[in-house]
Protein backbone atom coordinates (compact mmCIF):
# COMPACT_ATOMS: atom_id res chain seq x y z
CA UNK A 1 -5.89 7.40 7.79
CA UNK A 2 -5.67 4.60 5.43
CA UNK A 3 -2.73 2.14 3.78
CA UNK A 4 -2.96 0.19 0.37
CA UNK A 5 -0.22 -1.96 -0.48
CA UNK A 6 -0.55 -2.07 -4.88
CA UNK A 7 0.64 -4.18 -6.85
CA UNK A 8 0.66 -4.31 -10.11
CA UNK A 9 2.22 -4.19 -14.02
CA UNK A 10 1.34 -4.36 -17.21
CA UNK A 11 1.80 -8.31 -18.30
CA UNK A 12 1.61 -9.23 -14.16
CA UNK A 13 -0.09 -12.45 -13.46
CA UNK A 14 -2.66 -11.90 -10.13
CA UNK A 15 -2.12 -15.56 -9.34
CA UNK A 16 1.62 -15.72 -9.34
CA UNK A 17 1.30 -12.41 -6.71
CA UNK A 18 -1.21 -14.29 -4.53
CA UNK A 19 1.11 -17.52 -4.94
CA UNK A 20 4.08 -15.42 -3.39
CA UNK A 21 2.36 -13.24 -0.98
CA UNK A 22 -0.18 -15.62 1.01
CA UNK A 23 -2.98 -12.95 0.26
CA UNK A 24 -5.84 -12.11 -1.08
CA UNK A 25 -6.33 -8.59 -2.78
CA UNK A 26 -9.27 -7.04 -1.79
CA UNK A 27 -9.36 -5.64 -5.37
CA UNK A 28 -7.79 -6.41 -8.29
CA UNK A 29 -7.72 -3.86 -11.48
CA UNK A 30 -7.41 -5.21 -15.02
CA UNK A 31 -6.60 -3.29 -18.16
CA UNK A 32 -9.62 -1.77 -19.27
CA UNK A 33 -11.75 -2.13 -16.11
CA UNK A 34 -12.55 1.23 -15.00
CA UNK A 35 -10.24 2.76 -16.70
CA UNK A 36 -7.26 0.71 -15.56
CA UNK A 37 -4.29 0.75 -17.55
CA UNK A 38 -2.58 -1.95 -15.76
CA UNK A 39 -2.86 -4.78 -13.52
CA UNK A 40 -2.96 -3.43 -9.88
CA UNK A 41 -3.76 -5.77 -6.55
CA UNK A 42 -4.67 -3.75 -3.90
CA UNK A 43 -3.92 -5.10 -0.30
CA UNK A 44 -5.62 -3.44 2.94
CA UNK A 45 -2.62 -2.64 5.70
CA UNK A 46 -4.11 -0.57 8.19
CA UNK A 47 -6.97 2.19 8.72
CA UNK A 48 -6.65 3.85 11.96
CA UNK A 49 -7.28 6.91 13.51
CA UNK A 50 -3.51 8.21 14.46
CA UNK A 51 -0.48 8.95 12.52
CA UNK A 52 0.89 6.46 15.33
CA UNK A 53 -1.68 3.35 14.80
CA UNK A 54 -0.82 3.26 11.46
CA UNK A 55 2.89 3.50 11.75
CA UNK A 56 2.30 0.74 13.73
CA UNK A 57 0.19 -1.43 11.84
CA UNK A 58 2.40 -0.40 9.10
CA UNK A 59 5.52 -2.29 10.80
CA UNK A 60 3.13 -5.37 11.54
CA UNK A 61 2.06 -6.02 8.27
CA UNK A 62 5.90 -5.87 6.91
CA UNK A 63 7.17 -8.17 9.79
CA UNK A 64 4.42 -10.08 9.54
CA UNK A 65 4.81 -10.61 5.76
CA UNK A 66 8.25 -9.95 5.55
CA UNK A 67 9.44 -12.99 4.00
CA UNK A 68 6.86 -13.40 1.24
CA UNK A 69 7.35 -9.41 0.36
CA UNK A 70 10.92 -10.03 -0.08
CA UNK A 71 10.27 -13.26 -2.17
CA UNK A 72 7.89 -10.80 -4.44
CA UNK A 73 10.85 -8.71 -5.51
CA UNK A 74 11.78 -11.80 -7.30
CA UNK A 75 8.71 -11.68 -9.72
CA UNK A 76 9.92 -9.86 -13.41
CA UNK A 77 6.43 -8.55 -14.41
CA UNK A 78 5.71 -6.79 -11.05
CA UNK A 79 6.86 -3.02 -12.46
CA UNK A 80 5.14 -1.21 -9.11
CA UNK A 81 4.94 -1.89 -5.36
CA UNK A 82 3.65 1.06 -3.81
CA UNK A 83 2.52 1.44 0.26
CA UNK A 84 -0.54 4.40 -0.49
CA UNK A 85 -1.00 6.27 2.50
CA UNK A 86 -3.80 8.34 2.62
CA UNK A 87 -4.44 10.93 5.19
CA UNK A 88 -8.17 12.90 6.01
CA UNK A 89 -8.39 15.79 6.77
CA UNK A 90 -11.77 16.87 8.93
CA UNK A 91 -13.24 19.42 8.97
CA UNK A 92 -11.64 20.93 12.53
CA UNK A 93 -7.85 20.38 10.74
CA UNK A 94 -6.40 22.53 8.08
CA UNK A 95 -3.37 20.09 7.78
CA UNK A 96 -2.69 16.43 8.71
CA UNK A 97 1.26 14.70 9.13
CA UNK A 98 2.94 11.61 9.26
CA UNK A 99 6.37 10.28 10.52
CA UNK A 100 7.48 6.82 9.32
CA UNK A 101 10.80 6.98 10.99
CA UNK A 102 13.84 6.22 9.35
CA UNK A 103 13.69 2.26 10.33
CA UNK A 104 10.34 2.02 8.91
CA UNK A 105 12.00 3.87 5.66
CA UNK A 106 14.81 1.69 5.55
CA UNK A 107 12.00 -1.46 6.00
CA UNK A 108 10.64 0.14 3.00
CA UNK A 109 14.02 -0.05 1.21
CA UNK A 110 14.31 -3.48 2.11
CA UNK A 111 11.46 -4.64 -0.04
CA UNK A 112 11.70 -2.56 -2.72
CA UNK A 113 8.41 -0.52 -1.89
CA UNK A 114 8.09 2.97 -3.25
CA UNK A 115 5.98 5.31 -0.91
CA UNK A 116 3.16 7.38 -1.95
CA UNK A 117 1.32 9.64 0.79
CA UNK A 118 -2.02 11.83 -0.48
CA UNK A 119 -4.26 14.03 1.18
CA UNK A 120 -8.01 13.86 1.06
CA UNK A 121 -11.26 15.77 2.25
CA UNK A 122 -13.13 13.41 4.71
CA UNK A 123 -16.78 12.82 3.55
CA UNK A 124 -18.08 15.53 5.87
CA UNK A 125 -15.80 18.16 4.42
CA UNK A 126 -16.12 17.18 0.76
């Protein structure tokens, strides 16, 4: 199970979201590139093997960064701050869950992230 933090917008300046977050993406999308229609940081939060470790790391990285993720909702040209939550599923599961809890939800709320969870075949089912 993984978690992206993106970033992103059309006219959004990468070094203003660096300046205000304290991070470094470990990709950054431009229009064009790949078939990018937008500018889009992506920021590693957790990949773990339970629902629970990443709930967990989850919660870290927002109180860890919880001042400088509140100071981004202050940038105009960020249109998109999504927490991507992808879940595998192997080959022994025919369906994979996650609580966040309503406090991590509310967290959420907090800094203006919207929430996106997918599903995916791991690499030995695909």
């Amino acid at each position: 199970m993984i978690c992206v933090l993106r970033i992103g917008g059309a006219t959004v300046d990468p070094a203003a979201v660096v300046d205000v977050l304290k991070l470094e993406p470990y990709r950054v999308d431009t229009p064009g590139q790949d078939g990018a229609e937008v500018v889009c940081l992506h920021y590693n939060v957790g990949d773990e093997d339970s629902p629970n470790d990443l709930v967990s790391k989850i919660e870290e990285f927002l109180s860890g960064h919880a001042e400088r993720l509140a100071a981004l909702s202050r940038l105009d040209d960020v249109e998109f701050r999504i927490l991507d939550i992808g879940l595998m599923l192997d080959d022994n599961k025919v369906m994979v869950s996650i609580d966040l809890g309503e406090t991590l939800i509310h967290r959420l709320s907090e800094f203006r992230l919207s929430l996106s969870v997918a599903t995916y075949l791991s690499d030995s089912r695909s």
